[in-house]
PDB file of N, CA and C in Angstrom:
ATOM      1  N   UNK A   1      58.994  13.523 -34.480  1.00  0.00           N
ATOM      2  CA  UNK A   1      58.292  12.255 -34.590  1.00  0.00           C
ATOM      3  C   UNK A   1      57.400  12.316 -35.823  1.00  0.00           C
ATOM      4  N   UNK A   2      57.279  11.132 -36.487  1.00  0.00           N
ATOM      5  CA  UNK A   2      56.830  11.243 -37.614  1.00  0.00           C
ATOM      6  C   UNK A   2      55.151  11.135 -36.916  1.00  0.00           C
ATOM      7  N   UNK A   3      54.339  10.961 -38.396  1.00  0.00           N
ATOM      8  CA  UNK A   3      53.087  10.964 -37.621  1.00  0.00           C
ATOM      9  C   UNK A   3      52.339   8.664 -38.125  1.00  0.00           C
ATOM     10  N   UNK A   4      51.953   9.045 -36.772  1.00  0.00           N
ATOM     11  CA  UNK A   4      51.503   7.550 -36.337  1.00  0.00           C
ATOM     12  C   UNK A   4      50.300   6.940 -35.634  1.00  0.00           C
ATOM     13  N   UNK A   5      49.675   6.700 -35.747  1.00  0.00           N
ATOM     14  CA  UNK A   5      48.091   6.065 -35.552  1.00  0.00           C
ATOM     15  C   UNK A   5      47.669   4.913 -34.598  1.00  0.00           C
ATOM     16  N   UNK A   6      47.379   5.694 -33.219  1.00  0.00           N
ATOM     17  CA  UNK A   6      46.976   4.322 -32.561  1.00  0.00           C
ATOM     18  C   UNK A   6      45.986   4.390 -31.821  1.00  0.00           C
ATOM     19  N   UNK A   7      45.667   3.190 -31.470  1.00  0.00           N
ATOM     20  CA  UNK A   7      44.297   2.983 -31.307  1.00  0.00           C
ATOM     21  C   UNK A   7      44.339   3.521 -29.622  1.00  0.00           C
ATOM     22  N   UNK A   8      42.991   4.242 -29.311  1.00  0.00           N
ATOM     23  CA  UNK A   8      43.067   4.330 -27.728  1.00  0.00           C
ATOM     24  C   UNK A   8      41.601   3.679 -27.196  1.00  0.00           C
ATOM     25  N   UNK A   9      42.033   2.956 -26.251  1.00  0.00           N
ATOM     26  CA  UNK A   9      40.685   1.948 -25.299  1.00  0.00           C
ATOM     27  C   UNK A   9      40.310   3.597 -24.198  1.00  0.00           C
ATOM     28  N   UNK A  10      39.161   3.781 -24.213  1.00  0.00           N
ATOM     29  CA  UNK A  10      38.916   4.603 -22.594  1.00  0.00           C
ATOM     30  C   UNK A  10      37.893   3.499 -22.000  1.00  0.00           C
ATOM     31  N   UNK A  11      37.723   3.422 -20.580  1.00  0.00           N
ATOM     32  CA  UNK A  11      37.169   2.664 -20.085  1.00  0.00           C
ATOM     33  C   UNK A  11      36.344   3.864 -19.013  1.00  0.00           C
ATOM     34  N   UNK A  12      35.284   3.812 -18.656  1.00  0.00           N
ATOM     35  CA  UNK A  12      34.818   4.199 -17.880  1.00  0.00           C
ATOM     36  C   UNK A  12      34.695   3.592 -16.310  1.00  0.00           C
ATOM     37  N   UNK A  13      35.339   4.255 -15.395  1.00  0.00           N
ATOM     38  CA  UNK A  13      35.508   4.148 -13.824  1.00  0.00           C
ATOM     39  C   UNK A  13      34.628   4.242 -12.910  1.00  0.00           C
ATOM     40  N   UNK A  14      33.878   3.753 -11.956  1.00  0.00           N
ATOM     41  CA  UNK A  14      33.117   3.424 -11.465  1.00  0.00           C
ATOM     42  C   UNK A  14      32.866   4.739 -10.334  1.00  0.00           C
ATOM     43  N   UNK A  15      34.000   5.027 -10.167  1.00  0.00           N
ATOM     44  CA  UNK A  15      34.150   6.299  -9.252  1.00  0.00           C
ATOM     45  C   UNK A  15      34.103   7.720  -9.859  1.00  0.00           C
ATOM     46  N   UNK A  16      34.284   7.405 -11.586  1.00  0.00           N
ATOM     47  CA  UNK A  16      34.667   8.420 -12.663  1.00  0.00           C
ATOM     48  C   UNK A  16      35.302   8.881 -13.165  1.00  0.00           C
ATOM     49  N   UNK A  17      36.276   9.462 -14.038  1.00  0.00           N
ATOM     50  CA  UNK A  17      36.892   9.282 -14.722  1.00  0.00           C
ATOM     51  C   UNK A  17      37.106   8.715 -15.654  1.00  0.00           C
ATOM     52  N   UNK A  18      38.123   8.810 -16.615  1.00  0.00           N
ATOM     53  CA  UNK A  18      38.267   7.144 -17.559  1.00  0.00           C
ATOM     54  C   UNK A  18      39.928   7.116 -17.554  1.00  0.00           C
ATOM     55  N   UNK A  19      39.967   5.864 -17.591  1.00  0.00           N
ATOM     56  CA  UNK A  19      41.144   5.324 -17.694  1.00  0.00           C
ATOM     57  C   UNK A  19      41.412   4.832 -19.502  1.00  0.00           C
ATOM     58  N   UNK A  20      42.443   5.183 -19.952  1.00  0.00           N
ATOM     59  CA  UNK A  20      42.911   4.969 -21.190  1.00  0.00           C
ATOM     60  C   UNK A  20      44.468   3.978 -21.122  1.00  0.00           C
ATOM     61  N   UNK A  21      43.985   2.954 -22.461  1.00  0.00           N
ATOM     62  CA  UNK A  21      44.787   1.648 -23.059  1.00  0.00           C
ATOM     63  C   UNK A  21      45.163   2.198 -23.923  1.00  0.00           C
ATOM     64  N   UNK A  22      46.621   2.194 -24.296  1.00  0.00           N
ATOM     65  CA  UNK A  22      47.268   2.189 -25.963  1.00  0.00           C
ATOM     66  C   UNK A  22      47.932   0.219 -26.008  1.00  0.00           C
ATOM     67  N   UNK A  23      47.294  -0.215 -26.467  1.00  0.00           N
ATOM     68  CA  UNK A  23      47.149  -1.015 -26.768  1.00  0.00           C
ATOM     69  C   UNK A  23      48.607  -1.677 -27.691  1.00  0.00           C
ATOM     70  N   UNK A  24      48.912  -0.936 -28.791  1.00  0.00           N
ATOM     71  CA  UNK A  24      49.848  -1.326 -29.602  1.00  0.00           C
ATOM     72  C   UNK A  24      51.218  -0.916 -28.975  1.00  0.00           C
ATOM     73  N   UNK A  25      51.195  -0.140 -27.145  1.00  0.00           N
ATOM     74  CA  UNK A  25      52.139   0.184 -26.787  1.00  0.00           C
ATOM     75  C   UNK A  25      51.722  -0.041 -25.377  1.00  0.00           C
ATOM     76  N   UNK A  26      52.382  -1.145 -25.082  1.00  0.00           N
ATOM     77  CA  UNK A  26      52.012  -2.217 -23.493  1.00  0.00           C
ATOM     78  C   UNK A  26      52.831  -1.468 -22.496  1.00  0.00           C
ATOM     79  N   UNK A  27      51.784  -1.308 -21.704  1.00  0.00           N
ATOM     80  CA  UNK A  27      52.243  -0.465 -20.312  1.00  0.00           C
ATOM     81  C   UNK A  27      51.739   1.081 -20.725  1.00  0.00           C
ATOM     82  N   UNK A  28      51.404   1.398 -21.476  1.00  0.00           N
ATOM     83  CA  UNK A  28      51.199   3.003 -22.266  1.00  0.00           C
ATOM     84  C   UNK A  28      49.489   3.050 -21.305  1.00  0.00           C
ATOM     85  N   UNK A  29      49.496   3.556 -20.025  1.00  0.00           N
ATOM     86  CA  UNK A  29      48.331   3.851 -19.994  1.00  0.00           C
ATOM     87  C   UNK A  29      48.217   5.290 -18.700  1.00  0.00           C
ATOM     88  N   UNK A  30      47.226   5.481 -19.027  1.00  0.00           N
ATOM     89  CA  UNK A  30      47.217   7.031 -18.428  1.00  0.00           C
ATOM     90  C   UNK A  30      45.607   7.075 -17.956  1.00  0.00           C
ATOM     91  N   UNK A  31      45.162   8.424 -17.166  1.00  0.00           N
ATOM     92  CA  UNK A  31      43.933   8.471 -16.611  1.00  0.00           C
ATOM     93  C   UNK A  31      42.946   9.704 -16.908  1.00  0.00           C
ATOM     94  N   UNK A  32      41.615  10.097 -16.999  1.00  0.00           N
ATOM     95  CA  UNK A  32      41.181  11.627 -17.065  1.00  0.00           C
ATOM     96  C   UNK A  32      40.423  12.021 -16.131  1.00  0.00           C
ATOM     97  N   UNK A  33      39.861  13.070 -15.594  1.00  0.00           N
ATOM     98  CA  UNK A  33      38.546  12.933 -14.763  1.00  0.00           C
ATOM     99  C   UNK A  33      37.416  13.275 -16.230  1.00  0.00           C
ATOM    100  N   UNK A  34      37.938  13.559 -17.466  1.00  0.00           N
ATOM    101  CA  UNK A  34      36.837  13.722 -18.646  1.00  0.00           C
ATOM    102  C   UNK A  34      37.426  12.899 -19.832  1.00  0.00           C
ATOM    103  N   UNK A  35      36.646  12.980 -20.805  1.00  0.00           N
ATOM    104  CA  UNK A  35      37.160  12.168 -22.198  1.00  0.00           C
ATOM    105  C   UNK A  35      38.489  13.041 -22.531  1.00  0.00           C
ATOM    106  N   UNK A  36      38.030  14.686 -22.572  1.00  0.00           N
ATOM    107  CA  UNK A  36      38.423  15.380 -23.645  1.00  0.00           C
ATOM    108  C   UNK A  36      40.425  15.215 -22.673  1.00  0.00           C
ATOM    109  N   UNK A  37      40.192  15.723 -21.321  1.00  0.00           N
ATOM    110  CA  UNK A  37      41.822  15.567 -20.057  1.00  0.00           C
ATOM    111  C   UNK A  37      42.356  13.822 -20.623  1.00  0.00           C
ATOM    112  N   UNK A  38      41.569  12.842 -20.602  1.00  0.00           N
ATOM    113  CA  UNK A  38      41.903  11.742 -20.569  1.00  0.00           C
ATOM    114  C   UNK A  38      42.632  11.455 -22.238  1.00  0.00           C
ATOM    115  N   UNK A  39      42.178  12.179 -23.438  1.00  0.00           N
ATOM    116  CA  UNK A  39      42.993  11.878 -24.367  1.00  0.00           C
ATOM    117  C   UNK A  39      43.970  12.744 -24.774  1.00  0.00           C
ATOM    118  N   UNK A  40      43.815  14.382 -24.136  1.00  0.00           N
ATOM    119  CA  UNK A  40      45.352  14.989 -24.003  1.00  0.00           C
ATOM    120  C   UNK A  40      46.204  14.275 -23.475  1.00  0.00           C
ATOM    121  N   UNK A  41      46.112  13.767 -22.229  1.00  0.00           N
ATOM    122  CA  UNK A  41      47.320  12.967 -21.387  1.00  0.00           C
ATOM    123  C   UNK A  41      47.537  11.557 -22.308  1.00  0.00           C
ATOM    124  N   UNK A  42      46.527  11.105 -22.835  1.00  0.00           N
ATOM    125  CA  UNK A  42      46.761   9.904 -23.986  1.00  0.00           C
ATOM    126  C   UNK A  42      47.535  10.498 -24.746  1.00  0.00           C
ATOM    127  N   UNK A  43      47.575  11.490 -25.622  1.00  0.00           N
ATOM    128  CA  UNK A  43      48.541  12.038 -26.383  1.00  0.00           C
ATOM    129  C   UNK A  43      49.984  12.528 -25.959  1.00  0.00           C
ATOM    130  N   UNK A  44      49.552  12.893 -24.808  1.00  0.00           N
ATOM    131  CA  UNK A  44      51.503  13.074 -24.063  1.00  0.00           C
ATOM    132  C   UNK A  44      52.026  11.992 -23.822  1.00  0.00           C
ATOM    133  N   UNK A  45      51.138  10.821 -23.132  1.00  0.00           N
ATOM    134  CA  UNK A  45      52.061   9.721 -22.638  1.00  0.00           C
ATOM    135  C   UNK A  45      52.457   8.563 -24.356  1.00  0.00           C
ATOM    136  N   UNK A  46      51.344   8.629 -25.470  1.00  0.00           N
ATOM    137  CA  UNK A  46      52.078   8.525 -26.368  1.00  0.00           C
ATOM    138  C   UNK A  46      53.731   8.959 -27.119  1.00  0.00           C
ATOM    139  N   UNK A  47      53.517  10.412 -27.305  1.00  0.00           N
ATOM    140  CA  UNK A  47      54.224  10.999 -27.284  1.00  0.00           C
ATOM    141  C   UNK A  47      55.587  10.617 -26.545  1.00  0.00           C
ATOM    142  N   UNK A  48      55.985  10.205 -25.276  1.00  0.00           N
ATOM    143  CA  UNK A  48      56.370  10.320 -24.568  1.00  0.00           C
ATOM    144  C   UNK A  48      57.431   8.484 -24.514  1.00  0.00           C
ATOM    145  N   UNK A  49      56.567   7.718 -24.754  1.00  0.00           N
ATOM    146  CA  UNK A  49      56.072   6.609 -25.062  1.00  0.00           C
ATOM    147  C   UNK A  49      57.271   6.207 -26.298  1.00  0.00           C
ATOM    148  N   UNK A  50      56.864   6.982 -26.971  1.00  0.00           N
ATOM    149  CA  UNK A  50      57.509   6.867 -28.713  1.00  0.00           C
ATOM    150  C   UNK A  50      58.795   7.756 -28.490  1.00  0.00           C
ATOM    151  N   UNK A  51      59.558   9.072 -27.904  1.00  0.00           N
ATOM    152  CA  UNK A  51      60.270   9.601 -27.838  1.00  0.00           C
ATOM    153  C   UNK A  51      61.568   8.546 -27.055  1.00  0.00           C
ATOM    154  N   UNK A  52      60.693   7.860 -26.258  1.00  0.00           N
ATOM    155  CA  UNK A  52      61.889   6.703 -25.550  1.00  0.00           C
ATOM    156  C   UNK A  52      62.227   5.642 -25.977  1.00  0.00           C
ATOM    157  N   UNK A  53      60.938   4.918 -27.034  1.00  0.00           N
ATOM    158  CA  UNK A  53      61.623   4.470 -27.751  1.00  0.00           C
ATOM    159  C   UNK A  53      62.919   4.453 -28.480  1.00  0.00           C
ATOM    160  N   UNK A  54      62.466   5.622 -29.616  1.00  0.00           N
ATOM    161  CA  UNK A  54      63.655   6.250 -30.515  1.00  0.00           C
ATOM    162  C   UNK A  54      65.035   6.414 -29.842  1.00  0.00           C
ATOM    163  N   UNK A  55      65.283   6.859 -28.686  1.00  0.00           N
ATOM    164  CA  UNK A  55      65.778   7.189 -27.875  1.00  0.00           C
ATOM    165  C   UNK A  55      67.329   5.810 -27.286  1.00  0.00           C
ATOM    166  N   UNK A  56      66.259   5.153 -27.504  1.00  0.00           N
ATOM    167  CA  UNK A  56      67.234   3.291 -27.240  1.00  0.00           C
ATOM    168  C   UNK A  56      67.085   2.439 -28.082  1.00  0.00           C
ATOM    169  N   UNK A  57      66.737   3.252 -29.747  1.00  0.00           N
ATOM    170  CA  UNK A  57      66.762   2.955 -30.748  1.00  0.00           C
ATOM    171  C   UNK A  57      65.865   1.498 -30.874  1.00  0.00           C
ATOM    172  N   UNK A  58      65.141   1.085 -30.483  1.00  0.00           N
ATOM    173  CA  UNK A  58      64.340   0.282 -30.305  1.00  0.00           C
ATOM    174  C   UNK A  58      63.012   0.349 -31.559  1.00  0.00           C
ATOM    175  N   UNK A  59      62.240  -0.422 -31.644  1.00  0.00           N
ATOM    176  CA  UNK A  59      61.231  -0.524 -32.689  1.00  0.00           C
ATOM    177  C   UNK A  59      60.303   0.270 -32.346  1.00  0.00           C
ATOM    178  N   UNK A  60      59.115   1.083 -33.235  1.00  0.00           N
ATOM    179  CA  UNK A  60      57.809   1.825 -32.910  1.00  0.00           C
ATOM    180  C   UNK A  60      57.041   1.687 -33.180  1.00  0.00           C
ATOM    181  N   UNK A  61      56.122   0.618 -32.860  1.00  0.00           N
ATOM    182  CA  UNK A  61      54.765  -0.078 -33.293  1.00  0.00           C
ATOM    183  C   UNK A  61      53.773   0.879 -33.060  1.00  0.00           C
ATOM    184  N   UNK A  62      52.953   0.961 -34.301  1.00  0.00           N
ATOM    185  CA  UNK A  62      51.906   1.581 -34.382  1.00  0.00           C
ATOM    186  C   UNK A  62      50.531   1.016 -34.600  1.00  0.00           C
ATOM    187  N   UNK A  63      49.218   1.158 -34.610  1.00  0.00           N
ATOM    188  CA  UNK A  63      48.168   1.309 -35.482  1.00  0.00           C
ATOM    189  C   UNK A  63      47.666   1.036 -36.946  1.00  0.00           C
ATOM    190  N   UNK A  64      48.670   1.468 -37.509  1.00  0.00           N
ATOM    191  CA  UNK A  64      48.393   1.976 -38.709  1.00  0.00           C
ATOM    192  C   UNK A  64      47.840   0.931 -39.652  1.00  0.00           C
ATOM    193  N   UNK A  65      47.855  -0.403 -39.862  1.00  0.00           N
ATOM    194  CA  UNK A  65      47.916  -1.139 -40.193  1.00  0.00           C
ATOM    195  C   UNK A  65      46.629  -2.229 -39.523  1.00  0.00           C
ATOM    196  N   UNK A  66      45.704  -1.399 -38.816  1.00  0.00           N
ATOM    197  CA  UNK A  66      45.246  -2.670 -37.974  1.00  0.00           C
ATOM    198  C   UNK A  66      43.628  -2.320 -38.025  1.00  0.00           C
ATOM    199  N   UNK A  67      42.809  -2.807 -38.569  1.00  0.00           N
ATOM    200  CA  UNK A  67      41.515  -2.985 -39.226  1.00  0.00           C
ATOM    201  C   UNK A  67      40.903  -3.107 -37.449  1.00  0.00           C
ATOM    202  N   UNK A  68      39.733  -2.216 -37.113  1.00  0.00           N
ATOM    203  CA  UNK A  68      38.656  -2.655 -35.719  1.00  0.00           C
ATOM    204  C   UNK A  68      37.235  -2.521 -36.168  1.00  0.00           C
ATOM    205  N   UNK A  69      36.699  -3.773 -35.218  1.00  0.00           N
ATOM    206  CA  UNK A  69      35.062  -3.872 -35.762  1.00  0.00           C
ATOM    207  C   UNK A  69      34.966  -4.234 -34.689  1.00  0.00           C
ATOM    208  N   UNK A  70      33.324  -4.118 -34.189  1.00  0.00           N
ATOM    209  CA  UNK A  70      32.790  -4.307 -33.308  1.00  0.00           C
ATOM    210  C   UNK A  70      31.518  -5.506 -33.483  1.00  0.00           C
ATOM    211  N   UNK A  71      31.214  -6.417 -32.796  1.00  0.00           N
ATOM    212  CA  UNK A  71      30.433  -7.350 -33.171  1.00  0.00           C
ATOM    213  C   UNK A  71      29.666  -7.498 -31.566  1.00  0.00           C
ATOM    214  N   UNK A  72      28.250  -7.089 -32.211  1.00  0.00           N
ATOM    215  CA  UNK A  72      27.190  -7.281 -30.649  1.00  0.00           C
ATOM    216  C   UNK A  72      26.254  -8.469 -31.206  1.00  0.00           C
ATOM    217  N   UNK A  73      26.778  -9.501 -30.050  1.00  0.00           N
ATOM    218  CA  UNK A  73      26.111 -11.091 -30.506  1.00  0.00           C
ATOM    219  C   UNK A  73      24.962 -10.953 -28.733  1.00  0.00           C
ATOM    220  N   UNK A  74      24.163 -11.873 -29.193  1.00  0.00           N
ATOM    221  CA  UNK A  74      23.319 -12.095 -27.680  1.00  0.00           C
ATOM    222  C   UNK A  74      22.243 -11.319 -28.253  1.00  0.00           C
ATOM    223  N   UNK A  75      21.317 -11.728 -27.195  1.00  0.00           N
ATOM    224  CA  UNK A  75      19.591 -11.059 -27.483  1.00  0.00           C
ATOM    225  C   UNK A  75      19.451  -9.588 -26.824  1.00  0.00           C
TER     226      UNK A  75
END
């Protein structure tokens, strides 16, 4: 696999853990009980993700290309 850039959402769980979004790859989501477990398994299910693609020769949307900012409006 070549190398490819995408963005990962973690969300923090109420019970704990975090849950992780790949965003540029719908349905791509996975879980940690820490940041550091939660973006290894982000990296396998990428991985994993993109190998099945290729696989049914299908397209591989990435990241790479996609500018993020954050904007905190309100008092």
């Amino acid at each position: 696999m070549g190398r490819r850039t995408y963005r990962v959402l973690l969300t923090k769980e109420p019970e704990g853990g975090f849950t992780v979004n790949v965003p540029a790859l719908p349905g791509c989501v996975t879980y940690g009980d820490s940041i550091d477990q939660a973006m290894s398994l982000a990296q396998e299910a990428i991985e994993l993700y993109v190998e099945t693609l290729q696989a049914q020769g299908e397209h591989v949307p990435d990241d790479s290309g996609t500018l993020e900012y954050s904007l905190v409006v309100g008092q």
